[in-house]
Protein backbone atom coordinates (compact mmCIF):
# COMPACT_ATOMS: atom_id res chain seq x y z
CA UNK A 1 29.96 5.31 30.11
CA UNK A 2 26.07 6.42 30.76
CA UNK A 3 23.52 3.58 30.70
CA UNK A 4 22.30 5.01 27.23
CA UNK A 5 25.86 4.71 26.35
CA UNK A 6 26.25 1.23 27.14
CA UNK A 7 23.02 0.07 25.65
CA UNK A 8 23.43 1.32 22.09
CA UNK A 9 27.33 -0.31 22.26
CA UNK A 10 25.98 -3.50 23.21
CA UNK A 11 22.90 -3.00 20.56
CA UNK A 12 25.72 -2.17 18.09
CA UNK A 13 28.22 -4.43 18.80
CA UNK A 14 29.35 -6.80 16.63
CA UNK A 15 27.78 -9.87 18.92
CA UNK A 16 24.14 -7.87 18.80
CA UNK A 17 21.27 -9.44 16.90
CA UNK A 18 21.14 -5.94 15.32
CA UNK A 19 22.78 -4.79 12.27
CA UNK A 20 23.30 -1.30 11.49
CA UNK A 21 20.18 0.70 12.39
CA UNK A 22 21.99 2.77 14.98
CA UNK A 23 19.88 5.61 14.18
CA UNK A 24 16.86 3.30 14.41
CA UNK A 25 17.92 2.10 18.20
CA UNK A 26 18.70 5.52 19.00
CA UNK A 27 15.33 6.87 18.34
CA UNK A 28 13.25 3.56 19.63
CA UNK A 29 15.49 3.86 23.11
CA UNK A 30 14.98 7.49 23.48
CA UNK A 31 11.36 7.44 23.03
CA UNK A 32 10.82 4.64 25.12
CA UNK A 33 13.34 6.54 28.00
CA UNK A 34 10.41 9.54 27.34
CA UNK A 35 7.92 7.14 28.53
CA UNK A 36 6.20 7.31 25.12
CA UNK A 37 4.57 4.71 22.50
CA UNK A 38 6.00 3.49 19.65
CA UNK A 39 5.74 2.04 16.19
CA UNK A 40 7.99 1.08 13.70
CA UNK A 41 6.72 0.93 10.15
CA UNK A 42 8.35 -0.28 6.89
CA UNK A 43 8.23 -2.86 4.43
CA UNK A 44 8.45 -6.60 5.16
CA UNK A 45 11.95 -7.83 6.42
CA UNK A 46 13.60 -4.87 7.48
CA UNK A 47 14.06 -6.13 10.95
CA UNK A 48 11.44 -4.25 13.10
CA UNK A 49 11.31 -7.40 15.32
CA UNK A 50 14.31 -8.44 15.88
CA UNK A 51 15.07 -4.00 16.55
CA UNK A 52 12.31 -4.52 19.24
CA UNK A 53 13.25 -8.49 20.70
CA UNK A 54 16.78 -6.84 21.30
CA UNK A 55 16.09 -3.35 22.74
CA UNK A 56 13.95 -4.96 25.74
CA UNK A 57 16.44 -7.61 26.47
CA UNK A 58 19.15 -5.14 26.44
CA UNK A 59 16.62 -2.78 29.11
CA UNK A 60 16.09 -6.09 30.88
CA UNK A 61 12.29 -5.70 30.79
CA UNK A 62 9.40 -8.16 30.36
CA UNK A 63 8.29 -8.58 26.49
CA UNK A 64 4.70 -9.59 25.87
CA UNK A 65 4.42 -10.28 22.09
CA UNK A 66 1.06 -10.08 20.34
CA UNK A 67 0.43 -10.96 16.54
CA UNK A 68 -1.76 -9.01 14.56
CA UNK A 69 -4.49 -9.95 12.81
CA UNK A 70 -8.37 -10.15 11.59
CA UNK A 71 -9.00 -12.67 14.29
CA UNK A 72 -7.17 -10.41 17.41
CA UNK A 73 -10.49 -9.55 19.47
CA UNK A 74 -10.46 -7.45 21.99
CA UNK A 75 -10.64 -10.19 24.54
CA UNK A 76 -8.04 -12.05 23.42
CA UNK A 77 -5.99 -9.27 23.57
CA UNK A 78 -7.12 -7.89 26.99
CA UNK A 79 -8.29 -11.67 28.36
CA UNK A 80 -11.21 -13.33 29.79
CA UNK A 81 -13.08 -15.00 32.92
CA UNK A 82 -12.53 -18.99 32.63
CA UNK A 83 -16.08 -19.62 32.50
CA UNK A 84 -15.91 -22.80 34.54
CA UNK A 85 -14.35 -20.99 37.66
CA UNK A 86 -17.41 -18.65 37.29
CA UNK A 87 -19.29 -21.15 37.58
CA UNK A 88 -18.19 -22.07 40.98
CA UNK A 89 -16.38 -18.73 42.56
CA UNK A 90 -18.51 -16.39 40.45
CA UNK A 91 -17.07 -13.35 38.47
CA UNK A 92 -13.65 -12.99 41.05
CA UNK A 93 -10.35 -11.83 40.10
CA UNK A 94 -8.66 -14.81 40.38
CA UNK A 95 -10.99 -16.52 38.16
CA UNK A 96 -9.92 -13.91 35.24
CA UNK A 97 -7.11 -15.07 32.62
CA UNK A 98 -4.89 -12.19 31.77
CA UNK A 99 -4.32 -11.40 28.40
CA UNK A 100 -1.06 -10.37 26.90
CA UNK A 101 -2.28 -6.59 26.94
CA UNK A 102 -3.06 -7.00 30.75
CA UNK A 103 -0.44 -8.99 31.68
CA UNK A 104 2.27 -6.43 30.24
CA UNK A 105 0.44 -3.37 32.22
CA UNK A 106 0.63 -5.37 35.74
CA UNK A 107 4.47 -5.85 35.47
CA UNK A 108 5.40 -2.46 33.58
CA UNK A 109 6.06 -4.46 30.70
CA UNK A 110 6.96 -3.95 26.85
CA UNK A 111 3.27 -5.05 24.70
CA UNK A 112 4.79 -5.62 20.93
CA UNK A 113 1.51 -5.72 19.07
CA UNK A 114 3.58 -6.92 15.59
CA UNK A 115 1.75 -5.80 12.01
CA UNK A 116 -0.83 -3.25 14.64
CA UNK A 117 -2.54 -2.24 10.82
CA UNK A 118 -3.87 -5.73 10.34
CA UNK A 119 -5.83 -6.19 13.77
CA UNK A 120 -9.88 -4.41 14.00
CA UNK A 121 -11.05 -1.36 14.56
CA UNK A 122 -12.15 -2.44 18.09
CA UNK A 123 -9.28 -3.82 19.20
CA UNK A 124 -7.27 -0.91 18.20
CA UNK A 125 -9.74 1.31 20.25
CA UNK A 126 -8.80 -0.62 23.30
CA UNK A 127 -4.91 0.06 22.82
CA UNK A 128 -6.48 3.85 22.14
CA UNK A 129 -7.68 3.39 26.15
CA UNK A 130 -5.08 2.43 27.52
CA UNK A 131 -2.29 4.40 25.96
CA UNK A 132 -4.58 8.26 26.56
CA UNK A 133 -5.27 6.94 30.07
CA UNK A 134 -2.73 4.45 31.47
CA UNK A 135 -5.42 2.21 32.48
CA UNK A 136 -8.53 0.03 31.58
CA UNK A 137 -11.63 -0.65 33.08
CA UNK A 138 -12.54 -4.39 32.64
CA UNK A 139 -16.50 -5.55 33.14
CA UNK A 140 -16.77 -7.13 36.83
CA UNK A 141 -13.43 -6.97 37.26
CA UNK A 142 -12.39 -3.46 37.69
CA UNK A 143 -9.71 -0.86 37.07
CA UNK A 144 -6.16 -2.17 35.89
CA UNK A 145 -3.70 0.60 36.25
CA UNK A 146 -0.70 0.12 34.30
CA UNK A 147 2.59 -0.32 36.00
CA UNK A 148 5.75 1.86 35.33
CA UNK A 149 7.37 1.24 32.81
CA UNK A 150 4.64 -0.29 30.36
CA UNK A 151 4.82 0.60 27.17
CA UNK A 152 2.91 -0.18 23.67
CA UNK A 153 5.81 -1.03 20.89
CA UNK A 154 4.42 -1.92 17.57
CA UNK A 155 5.33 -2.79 13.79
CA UNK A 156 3.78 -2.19 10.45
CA UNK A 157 4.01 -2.88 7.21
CA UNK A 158 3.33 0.22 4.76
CA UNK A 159 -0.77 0.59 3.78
CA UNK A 160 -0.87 -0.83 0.65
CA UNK A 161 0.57 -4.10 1.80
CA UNK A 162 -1.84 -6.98 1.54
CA UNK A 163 -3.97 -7.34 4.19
CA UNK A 164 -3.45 -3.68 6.18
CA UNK A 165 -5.42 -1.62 6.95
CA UNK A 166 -4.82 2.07 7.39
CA UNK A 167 -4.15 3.49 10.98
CA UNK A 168 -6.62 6.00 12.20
CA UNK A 169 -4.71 9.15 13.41
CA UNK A 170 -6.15 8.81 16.92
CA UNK A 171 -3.32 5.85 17.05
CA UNK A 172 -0.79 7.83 15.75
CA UNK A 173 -1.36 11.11 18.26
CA UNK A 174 -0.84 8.96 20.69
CA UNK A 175 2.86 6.92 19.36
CA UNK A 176 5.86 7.98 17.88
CA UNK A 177 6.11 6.45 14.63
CA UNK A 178 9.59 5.53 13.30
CA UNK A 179 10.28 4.90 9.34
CA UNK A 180 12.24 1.47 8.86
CA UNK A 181 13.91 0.94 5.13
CA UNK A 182 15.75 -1.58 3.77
CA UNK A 183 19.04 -1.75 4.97
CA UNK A 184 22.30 -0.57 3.13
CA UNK A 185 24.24 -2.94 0.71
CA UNK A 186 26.84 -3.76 3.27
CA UNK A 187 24.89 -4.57 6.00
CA UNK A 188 22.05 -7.09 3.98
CA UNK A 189 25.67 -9.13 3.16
CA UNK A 190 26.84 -8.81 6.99
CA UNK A 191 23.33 -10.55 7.55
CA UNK A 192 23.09 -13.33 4.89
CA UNK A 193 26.59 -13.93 5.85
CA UNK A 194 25.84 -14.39 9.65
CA UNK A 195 23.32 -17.15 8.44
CA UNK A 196 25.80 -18.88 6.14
CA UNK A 197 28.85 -17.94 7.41
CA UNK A 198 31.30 -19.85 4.71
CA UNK A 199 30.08 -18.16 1.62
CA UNK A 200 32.13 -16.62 -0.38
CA UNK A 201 31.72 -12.74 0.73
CA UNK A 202 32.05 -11.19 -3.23
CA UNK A 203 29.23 -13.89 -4.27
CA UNK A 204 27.08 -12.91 -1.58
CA UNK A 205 27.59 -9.21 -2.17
CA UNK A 206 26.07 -10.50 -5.88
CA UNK A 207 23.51 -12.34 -4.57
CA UNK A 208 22.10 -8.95 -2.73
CA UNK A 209 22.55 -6.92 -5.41
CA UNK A 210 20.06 -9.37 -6.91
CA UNK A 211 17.73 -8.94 -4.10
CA UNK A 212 17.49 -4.97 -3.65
CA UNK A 213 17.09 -5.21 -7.58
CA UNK A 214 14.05 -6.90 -7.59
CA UNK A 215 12.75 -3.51 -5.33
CA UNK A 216 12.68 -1.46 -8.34
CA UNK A 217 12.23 -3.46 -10.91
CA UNK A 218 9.79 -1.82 -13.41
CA UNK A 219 8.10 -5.22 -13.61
CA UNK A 220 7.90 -6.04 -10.14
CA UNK A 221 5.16 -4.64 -7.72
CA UNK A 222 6.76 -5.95 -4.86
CA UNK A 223 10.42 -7.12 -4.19
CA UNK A 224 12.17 -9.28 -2.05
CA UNK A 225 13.40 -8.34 0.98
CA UNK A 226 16.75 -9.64 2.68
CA UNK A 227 15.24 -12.39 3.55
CA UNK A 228 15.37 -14.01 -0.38
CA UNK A 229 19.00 -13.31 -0.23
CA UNK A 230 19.66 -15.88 3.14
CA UNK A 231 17.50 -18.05 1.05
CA UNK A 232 19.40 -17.89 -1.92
CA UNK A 233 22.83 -18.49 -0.44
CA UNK A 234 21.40 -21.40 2.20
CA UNK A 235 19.70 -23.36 -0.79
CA UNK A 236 22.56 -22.52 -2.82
CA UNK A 237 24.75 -24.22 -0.27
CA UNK A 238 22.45 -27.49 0.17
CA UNK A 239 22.17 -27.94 -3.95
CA UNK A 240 25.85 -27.82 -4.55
CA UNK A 241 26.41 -30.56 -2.30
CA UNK A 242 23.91 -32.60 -4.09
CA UNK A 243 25.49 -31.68 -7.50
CA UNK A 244 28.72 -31.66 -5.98
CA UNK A 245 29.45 -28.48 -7.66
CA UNK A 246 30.30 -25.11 -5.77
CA UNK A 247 27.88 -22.76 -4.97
CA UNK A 248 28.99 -20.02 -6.58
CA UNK A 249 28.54 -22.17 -9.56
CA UNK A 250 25.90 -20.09 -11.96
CA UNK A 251 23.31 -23.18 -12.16
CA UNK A 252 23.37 -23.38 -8.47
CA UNK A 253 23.36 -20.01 -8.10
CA UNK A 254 20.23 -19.26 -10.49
CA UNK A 255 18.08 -22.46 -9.57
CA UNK A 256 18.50 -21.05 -5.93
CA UNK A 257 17.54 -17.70 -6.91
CA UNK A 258 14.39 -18.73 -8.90
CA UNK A 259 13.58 -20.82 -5.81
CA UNK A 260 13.92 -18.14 -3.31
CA UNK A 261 12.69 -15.10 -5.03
CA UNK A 262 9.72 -16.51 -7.50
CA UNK A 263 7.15 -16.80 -4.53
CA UNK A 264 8.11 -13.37 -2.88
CA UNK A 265 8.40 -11.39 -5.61
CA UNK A 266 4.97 -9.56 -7.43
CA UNK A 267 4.60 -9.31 -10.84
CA UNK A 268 3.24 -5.90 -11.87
CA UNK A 269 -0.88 -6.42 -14.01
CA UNK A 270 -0.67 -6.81 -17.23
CA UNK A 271 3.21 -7.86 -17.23
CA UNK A 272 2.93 -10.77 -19.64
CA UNK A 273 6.33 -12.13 -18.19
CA UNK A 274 6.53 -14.58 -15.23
CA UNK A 275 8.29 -14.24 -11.79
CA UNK A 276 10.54 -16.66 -12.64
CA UNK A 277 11.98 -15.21 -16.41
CA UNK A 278 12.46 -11.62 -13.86
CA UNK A 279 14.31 -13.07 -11.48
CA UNK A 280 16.72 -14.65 -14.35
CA UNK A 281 16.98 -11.61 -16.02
CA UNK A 282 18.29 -10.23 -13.02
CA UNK A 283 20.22 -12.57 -12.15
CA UNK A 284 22.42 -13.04 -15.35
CA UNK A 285 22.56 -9.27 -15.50
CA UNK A 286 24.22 -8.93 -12.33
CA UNK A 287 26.52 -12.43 -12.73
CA UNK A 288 26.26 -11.90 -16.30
CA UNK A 289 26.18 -15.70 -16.79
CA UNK A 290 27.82 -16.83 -20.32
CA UNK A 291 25.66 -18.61 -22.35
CA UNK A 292 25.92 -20.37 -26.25
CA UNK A 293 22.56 -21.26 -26.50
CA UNK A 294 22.46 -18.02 -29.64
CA UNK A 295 19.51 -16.39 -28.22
CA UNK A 296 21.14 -13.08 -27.72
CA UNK A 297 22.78 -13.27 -24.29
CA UNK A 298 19.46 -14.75 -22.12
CA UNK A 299 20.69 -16.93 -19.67
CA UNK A 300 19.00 -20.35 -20.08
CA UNK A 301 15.56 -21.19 -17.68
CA UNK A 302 16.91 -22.68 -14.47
CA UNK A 303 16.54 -26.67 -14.31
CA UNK A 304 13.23 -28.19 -14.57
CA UNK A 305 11.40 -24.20 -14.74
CA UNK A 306 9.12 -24.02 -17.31
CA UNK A 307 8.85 -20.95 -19.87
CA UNK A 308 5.88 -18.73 -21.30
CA UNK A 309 5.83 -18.55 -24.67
């Protein structure tokens, strides 16, 4: 078997940290094996992380991880002189602290530079540097060269996420961008299922079925990604011990759905309805929970929610 070979087995195996995205790991490893940049963008919870965490353990490379955000300067990305040691040695290169971007060019490391469309303008121009010219001049310290093997790896959430910004196409002439979706319907229950591993396998297929409808919901902006669904089935599995009840039981079920999905789902404007009467909808439509209250099939509000009237 060729090294690329073995990697995507043990990437795809069933012991990997990855699930599914084959085609995703076969792109990311052959771009990286082309000694080129890359980003990942989709939505929210479709694994671009943990896709990145696994490919540079499985290459056996460093992995210098860098949030993004309004408040990543430049020099805390690229580092700084500890002013005290200037003080007394002056501006020498021992008295500089490397910064994740610096430290991953010295050893030929991965920099993953997670949610890159949330982090400044100049900062971004200083990832611009290095990846057109495979170095970076640093005031009164010098030229740092970067190292075989160094390579920028970021994620991003789509534009019109909250808080993003859009990319400038100087960053993306310089990276290979790869589109993350959400996964397939099989593969979301393979992953809430490797977090609660005793649920019942035809109630958690359910319980994502909820979850990729809230995606498309004509009332929802934004929907929940797989995440809502581990939710769902771990709080599901805490409240029916405390009711001592099952929890595929439907007011276990639904009180753990309202919980888990109400905050990360988006009502649409001028949708008079709240998060919480969607995500029952859903729900009842998809366990379509039995009810004799007479009001025309609605599944009653989940324990102690309140309703708009």
């Amino acid at each position: 078997m060729t090294e690329a070979g073995r990697l995507i087995a043990e990437l795809t195996s069933q012991h990997s940290v990855v699930v599914g995205r084959r085609r995703e790991l076969e792109l990311t490893l052959a771009a990286l094996a082309a000694h080129r940049h890359v980003v990942l963008e989709g939505p929210p919870g479709t694994g671009k992380s943990t896709l990145l965490r696994a490919i540079a353990g499985a290459l056996g490379v460093g992995f210098e991880f860098v949030e993004g955000n309004a408040e990543l300067t430049p020099a805390r990305l690229v580092g700084a002189f500890d002013p005290a040691r200037v003080l007394n040695e002056g501006y020498a290169a021992d008295a500089f602290l490397d910064g994740p971007l610096i430290t991953a060019m010295r050893n030929g490391s991965l920099l993953y530079v997670e949610e890159i469309n949330r982090i400044p303008e100049e900062t971004l121009n200083v990832l611009i540097t290095v990846m057109s010219e495979g170095d970076l001049h640093v005031p009164r310290l010098g030229r740092i060269a970067a190292e075989k093997g160094f390579r920028l790896v970021a994620a991003m959430n789509p534009f019109d996420a909250v808080g993003t910004a859009r990319i400038s196409g100087a960053v993306y002439d310089r990276m290979c961008r790869i589109a993350v979706g959400y996964q397939s319907h099989d593969d979301e229950i393979d992953i809430v299922l490797r977090h609660v591993p005793a649920a019942d396998r035809k109630w958690v297929g359910k319980v994502v079925e909820v979850v990729r409808r809230t995606r498309d919901h004509g009332d929802l902006r934004t929907g929940s990604s797989v995440r809502g669904a581990i939710d769902i089935a771990l709080v599901a599995e805490q409240l029916a011990a405390l009711r001592s009840r099952p929890s595929t039981d439907p007011s276990v079920g639904l009180d753990a759905a309202v919980t888990a999905l109400s905050g990360r789902v988006r009502v649409r404007e001028g949708v008079s309805r709240s998060a919480e009467d969607i995500v029952t909808d859903i729900w009842t439509d998809v366990f379509r929970v039995a009810t004799d209250h007479g009001d025309g099939g609605k599944a009653p509000a989940p324990s102690g929610a309140t309703k708009n009237h």
